[in-house]
PDB file of N, CA and C in Angstrom:
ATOM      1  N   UNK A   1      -0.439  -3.579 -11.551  1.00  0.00           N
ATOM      2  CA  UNK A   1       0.469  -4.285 -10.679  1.00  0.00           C
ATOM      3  C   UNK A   1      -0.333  -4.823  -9.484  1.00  0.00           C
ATOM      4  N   UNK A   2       0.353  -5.607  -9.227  1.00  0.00           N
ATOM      5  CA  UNK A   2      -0.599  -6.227  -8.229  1.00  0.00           C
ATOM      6  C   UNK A   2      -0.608  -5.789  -6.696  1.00  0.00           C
ATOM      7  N   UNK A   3      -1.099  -5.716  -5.518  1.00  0.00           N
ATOM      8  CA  UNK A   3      -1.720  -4.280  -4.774  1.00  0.00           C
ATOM      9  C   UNK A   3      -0.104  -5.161  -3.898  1.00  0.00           C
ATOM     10  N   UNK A   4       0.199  -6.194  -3.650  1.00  0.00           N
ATOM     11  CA  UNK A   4       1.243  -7.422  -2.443  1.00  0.00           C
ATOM     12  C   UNK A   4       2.582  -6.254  -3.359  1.00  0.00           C
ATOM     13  N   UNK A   5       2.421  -6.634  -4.813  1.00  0.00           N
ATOM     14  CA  UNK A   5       3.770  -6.225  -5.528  1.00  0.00           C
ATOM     15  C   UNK A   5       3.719  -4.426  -5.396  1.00  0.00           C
ATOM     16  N   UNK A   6       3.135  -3.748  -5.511  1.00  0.00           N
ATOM     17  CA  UNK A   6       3.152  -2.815  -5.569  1.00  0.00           C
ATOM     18  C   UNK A   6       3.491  -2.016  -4.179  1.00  0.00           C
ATOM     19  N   UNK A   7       2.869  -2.332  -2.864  1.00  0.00           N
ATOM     20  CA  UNK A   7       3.309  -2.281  -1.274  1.00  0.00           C
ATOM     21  C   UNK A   7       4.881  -2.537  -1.702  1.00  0.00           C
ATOM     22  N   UNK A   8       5.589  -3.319  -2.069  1.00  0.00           N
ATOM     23  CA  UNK A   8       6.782  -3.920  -1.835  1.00  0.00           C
ATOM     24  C   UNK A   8       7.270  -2.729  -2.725  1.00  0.00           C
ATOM     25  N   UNK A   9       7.219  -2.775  -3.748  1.00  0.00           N
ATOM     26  CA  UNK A   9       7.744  -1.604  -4.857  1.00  0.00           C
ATOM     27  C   UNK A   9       7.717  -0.345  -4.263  1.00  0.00           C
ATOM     28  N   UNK A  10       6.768   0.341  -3.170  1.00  0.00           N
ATOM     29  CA  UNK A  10       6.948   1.462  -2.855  1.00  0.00           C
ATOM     30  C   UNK A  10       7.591   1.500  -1.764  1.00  0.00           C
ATOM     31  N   UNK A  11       7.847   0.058  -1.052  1.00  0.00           N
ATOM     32  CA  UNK A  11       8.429   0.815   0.053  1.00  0.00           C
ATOM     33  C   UNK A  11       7.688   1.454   1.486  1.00  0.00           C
ATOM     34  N   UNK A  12       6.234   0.419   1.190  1.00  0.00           N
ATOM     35  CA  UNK A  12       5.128   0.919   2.380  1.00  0.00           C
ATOM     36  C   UNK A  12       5.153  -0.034   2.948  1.00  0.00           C
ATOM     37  N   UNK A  13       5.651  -1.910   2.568  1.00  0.00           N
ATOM     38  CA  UNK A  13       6.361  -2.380   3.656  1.00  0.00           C
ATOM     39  C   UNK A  13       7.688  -3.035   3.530  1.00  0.00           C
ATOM     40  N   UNK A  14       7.613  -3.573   3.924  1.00  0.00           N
ATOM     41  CA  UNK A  14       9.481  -4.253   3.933  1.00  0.00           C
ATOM     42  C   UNK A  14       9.636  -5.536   2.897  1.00  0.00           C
ATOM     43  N   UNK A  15       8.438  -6.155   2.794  1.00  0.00           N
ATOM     44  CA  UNK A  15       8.391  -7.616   2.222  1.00  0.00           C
ATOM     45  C   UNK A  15       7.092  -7.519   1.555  1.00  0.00           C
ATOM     46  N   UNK A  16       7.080  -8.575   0.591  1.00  0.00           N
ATOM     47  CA  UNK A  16       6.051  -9.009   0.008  1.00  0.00           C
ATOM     48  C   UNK A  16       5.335  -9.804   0.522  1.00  0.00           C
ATOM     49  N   UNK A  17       5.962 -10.750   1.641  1.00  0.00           N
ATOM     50  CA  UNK A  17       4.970 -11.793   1.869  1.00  0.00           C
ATOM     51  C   UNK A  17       4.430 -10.868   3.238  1.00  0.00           C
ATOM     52  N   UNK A  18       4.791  -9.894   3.465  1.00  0.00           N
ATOM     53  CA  UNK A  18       4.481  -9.293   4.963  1.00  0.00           C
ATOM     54  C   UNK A  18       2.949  -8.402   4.059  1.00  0.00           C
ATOM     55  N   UNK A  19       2.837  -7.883   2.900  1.00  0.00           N
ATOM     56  CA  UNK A  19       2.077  -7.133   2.302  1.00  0.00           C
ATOM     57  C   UNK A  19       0.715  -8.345   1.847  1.00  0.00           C
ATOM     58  N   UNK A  20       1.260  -9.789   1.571  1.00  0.00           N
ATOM     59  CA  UNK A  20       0.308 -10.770   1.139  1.00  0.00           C
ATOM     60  C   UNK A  20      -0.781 -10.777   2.382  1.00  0.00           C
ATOM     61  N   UNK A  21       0.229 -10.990   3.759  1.00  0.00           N
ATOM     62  CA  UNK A  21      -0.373 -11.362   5.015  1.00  0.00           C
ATOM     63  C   UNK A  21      -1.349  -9.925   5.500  1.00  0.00           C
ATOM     64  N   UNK A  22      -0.506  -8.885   5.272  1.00  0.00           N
ATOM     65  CA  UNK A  22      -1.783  -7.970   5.275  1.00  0.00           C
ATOM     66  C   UNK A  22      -3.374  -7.855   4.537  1.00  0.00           C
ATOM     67  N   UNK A  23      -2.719  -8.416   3.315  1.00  0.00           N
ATOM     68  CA  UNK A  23      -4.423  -8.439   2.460  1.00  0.00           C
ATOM     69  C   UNK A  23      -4.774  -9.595   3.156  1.00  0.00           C
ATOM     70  N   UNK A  24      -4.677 -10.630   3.123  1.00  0.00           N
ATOM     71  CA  UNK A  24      -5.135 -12.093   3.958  1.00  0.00           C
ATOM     72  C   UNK A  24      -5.577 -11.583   5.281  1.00  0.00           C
ATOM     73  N   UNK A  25      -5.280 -10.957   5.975  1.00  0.00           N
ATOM     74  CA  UNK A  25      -6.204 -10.425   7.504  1.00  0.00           C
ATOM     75  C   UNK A  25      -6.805  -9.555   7.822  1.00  0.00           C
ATOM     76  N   UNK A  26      -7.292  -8.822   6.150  1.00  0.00           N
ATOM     77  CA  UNK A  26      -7.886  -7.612   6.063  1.00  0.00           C
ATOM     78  C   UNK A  26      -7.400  -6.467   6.645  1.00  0.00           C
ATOM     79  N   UNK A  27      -6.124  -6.283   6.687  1.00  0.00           N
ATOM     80  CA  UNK A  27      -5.047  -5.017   7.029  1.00  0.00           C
ATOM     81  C   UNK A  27      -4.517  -4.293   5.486  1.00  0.00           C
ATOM     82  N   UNK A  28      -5.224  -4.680   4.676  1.00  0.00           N
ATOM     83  CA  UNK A  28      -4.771  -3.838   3.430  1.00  0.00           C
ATOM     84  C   UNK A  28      -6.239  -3.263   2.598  1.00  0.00           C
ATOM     85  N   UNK A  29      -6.403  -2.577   2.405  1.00  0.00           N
ATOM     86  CA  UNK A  29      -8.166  -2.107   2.016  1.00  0.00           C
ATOM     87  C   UNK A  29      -7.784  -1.524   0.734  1.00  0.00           C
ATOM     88  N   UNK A  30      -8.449  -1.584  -0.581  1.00  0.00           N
ATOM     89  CA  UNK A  30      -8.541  -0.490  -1.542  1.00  0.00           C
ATOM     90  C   UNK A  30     -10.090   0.133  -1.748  1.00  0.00           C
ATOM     91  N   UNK A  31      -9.978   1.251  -1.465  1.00  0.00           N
ATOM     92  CA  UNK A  31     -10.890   2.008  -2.004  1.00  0.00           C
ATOM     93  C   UNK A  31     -12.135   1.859  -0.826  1.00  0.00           C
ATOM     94  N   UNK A  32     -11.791   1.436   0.343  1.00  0.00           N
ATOM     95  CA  UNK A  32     -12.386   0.624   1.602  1.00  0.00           C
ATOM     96  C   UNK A  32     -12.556  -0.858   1.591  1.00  0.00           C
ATOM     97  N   UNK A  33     -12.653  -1.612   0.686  1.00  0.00           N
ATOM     98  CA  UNK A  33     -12.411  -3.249   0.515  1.00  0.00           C
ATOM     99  C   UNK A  33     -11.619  -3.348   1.152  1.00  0.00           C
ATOM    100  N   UNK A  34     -11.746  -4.750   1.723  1.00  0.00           N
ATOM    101  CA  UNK A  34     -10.694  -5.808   1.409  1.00  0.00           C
ATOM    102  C   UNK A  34     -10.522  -6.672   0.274  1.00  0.00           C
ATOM    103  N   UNK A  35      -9.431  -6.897   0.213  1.00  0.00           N
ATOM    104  CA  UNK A  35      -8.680  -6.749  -0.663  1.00  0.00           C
ATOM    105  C   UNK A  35      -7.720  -8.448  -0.562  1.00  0.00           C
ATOM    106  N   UNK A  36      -7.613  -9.419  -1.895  1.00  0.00           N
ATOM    107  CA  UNK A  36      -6.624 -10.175  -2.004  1.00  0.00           C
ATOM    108  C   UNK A  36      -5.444 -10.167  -2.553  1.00  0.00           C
ATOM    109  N   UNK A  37      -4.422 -10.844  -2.199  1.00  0.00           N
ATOM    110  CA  UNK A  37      -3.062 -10.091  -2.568  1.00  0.00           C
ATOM    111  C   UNK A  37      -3.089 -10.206  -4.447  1.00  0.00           C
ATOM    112  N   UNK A  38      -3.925 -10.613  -5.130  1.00  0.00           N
ATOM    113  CA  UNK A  38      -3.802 -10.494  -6.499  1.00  0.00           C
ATOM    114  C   UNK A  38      -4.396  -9.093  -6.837  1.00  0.00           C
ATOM    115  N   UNK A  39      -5.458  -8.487  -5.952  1.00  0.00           N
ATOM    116  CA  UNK A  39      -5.975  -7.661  -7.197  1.00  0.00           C
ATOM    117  C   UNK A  39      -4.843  -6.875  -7.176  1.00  0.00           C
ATOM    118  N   UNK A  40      -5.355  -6.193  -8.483  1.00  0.00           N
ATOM    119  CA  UNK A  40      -4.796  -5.579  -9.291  1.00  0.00           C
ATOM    120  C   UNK A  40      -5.057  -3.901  -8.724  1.00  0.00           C
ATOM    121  N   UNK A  41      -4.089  -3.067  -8.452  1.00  0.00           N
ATOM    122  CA  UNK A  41      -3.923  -1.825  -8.258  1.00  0.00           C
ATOM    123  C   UNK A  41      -3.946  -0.750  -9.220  1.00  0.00           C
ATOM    124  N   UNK A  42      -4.614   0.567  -9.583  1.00  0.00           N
ATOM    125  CA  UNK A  42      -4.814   1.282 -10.518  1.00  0.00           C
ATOM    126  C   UNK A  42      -4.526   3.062 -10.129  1.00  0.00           C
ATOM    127  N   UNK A  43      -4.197   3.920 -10.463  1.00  0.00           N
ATOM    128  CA  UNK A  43      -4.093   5.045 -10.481  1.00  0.00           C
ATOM    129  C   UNK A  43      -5.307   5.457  -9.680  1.00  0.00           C
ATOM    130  N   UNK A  44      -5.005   6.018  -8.867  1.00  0.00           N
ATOM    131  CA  UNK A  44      -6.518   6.316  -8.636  1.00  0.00           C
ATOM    132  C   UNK A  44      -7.009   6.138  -7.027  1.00  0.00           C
ATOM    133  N   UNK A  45      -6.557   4.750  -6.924  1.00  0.00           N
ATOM    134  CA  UNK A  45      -6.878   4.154  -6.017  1.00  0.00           C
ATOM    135  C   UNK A  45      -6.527   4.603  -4.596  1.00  0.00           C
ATOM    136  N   UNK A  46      -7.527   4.618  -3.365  1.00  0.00           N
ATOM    137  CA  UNK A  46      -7.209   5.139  -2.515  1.00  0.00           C
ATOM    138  C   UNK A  46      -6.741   3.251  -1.793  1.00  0.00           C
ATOM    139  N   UNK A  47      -5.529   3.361  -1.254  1.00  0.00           N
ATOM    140  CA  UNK A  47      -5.013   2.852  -0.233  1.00  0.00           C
ATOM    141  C   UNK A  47      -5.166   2.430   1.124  1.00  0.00           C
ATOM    142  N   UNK A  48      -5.158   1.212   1.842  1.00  0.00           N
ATOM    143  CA  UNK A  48      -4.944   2.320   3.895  1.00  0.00           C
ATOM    144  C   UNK A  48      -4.392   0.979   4.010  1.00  0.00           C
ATOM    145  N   UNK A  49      -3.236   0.575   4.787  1.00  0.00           N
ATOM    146  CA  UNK A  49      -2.741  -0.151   5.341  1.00  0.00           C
ATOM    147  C   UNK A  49      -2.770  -0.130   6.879  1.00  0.00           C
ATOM    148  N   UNK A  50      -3.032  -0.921   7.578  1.00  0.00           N
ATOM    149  CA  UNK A  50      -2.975  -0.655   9.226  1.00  0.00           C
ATOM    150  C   UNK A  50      -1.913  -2.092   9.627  1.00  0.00           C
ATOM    151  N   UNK A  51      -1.342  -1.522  10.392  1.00  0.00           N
ATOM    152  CA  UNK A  51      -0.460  -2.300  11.264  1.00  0.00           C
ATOM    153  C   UNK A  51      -0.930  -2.038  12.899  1.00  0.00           C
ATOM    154  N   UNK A  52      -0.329  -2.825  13.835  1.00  0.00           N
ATOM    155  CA  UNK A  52      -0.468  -2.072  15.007  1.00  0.00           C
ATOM    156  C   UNK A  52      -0.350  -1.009  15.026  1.00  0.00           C
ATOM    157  N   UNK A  53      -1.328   0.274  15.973  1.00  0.00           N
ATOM    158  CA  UNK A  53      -0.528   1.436  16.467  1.00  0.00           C
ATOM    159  C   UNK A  53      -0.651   2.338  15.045  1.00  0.00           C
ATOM    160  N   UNK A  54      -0.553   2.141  13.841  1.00  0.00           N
ATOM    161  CA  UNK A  54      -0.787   3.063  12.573  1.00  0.00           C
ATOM    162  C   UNK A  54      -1.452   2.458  12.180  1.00  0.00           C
ATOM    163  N   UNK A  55      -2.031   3.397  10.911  1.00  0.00           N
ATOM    164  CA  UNK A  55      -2.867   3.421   9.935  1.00  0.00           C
ATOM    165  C   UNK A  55      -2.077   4.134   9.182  1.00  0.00           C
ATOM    166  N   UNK A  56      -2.273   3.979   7.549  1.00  0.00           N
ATOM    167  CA  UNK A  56      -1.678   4.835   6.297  1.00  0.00           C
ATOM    168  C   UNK A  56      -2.512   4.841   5.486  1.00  0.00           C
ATOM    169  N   UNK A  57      -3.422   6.323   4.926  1.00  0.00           N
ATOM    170  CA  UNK A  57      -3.849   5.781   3.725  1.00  0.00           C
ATOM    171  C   UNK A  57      -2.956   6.757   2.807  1.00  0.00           C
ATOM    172  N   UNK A  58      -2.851   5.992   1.746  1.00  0.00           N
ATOM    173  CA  UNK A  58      -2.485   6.782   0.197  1.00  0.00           C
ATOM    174  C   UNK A  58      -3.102   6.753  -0.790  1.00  0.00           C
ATOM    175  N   UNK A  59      -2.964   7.709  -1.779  1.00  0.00           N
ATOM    176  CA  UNK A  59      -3.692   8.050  -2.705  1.00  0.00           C
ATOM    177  C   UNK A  59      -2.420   7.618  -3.924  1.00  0.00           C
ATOM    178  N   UNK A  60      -2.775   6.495  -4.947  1.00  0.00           N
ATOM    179  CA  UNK A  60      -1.881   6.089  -5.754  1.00  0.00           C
ATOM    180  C   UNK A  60      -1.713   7.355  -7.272  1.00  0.00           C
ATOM    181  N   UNK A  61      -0.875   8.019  -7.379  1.00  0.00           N
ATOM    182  CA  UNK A  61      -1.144   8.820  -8.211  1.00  0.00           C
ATOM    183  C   UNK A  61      -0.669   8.279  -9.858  1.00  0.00           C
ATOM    184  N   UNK A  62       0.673   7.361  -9.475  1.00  0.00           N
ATOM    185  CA  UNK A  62       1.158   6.814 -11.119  1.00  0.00           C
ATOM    186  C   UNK A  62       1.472   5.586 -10.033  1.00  0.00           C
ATOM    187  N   UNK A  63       1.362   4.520 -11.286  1.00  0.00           N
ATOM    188  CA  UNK A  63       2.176   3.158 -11.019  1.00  0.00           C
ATOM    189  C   UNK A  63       3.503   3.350 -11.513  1.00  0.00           C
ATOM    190  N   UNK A  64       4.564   2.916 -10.566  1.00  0.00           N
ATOM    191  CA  UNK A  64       5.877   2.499 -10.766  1.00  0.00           C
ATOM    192  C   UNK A  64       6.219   1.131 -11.668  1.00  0.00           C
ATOM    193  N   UNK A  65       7.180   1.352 -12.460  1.00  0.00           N
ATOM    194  CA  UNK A  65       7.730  -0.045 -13.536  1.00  0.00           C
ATOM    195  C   UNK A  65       8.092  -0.539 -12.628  1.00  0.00           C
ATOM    196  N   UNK A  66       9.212  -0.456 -11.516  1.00  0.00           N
ATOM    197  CA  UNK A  66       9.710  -1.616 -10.984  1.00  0.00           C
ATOM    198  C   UNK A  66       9.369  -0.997  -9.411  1.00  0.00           C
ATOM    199  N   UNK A  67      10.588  -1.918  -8.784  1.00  0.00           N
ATOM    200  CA  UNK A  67      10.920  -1.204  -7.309  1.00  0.00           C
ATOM    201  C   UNK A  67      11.438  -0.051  -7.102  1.00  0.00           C
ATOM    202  N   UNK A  68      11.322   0.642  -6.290  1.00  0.00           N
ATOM    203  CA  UNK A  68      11.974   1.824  -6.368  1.00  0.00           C
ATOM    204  C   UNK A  68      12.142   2.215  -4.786  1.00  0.00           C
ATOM    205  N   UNK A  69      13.445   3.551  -4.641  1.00  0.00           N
ATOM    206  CA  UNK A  69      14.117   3.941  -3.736  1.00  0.00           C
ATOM    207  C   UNK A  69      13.140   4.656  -2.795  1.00  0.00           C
ATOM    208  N   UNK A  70      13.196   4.772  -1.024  1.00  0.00           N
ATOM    209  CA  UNK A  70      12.651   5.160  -0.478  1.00  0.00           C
ATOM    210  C   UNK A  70      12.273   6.717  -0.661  1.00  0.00           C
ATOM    211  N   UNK A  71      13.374   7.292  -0.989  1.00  0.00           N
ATOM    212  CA  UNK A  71      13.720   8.514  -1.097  1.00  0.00           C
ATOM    213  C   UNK A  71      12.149   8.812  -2.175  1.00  0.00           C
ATOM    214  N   UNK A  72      12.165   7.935  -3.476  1.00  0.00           N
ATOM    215  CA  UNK A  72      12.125   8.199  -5.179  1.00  0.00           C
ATOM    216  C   UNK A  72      10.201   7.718  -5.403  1.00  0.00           C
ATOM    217  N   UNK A  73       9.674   7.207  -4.034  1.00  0.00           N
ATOM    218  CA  UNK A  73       8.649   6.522  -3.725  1.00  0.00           C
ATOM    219  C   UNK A  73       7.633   7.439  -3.289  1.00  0.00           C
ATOM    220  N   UNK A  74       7.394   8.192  -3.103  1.00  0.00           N
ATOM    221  CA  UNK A  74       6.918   9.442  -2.600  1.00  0.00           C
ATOM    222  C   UNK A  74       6.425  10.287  -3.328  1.00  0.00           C
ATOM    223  N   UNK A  75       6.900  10.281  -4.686  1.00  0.00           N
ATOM    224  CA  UNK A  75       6.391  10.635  -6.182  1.00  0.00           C
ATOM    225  C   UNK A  75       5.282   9.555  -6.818  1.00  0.00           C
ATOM    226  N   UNK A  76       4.983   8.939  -6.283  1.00  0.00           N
ATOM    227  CA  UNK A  76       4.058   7.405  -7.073  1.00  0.00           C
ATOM    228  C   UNK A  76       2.807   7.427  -5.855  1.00  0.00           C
ATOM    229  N   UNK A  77       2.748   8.104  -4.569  1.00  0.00           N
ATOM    230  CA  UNK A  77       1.310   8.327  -3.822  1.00  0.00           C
ATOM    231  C   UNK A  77       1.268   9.399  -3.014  1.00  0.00           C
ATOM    232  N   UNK A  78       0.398   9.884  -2.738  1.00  0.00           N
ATOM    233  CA  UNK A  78      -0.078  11.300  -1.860  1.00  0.00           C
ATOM    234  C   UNK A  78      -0.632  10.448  -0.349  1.00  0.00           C
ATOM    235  N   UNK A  79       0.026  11.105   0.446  1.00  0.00           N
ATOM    236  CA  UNK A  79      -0.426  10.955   1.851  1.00  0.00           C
ATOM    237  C   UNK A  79      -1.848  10.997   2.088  1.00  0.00           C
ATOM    238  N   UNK A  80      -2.999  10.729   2.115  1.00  0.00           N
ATOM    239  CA  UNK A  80      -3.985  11.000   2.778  1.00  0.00           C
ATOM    240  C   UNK A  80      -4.357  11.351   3.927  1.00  0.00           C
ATOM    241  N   UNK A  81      -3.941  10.295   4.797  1.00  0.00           N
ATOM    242  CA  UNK A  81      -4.008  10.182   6.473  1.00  0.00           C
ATOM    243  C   UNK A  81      -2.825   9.258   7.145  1.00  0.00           C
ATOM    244  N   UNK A  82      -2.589   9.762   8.310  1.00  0.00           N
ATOM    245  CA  UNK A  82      -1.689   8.988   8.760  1.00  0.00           C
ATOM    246  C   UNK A  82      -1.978   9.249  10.269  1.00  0.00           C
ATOM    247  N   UNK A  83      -2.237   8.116  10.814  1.00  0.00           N
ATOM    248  CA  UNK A  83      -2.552   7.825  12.707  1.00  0.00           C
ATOM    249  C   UNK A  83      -1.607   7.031  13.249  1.00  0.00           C
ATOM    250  N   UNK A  84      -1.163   7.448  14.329  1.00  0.00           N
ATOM    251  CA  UNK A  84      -0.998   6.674  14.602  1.00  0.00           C
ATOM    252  C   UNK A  84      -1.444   6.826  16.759  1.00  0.00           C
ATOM    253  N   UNK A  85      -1.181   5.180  16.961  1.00  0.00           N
ATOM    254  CA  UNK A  85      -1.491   5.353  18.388  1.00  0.00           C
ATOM    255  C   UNK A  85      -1.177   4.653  19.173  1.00  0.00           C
ATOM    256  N   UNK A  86      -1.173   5.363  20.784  1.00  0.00           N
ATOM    257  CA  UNK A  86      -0.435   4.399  21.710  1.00  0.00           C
ATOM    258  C   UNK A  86       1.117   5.042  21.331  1.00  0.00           C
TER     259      UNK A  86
END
């Protein structure tokens, strides 16, 4: 799945095009890359999204078929780190 579709599917941000604009300004990293909103996301993969003020990384453990519930999202990556600041 692709890393824009997959952000949106879990529920780590709100939008897809808000997850595109993150890989496009180097606010979305896999595995420490940057990252374009096509590649492709894999089991495995360590995560980190930064916004202002946070950072998130996750550890992708299964890919999800579709979108899924905030609650139900939490089962599909492991927390790594989480900062935040200010």
């Amino acid at each position: 799945m692709r890393i824009d579709s997959l952000l949106k599917a879990l529920c780590l941000v709100k939008t897809r095009s808000l997850a595109r604009k993150g890989c496009e300004t180097g606010n979305v990293r896999i595995n420490g890359a940057v990252v374009k909103p096509s590649r492709e996301a894999v089991e495995g993969d360590i995560i980190e999204i930064r916004r202002s003020g946070h950072s998130l990384v996750v550890e992708l453990l299964e890919m999800p078929n579709r979108q899924t519930s905030k609650k139900d999202a939490t089962r599909f990556y492991r927390v790594v780190r989480e900062t935040r600041t200010g």
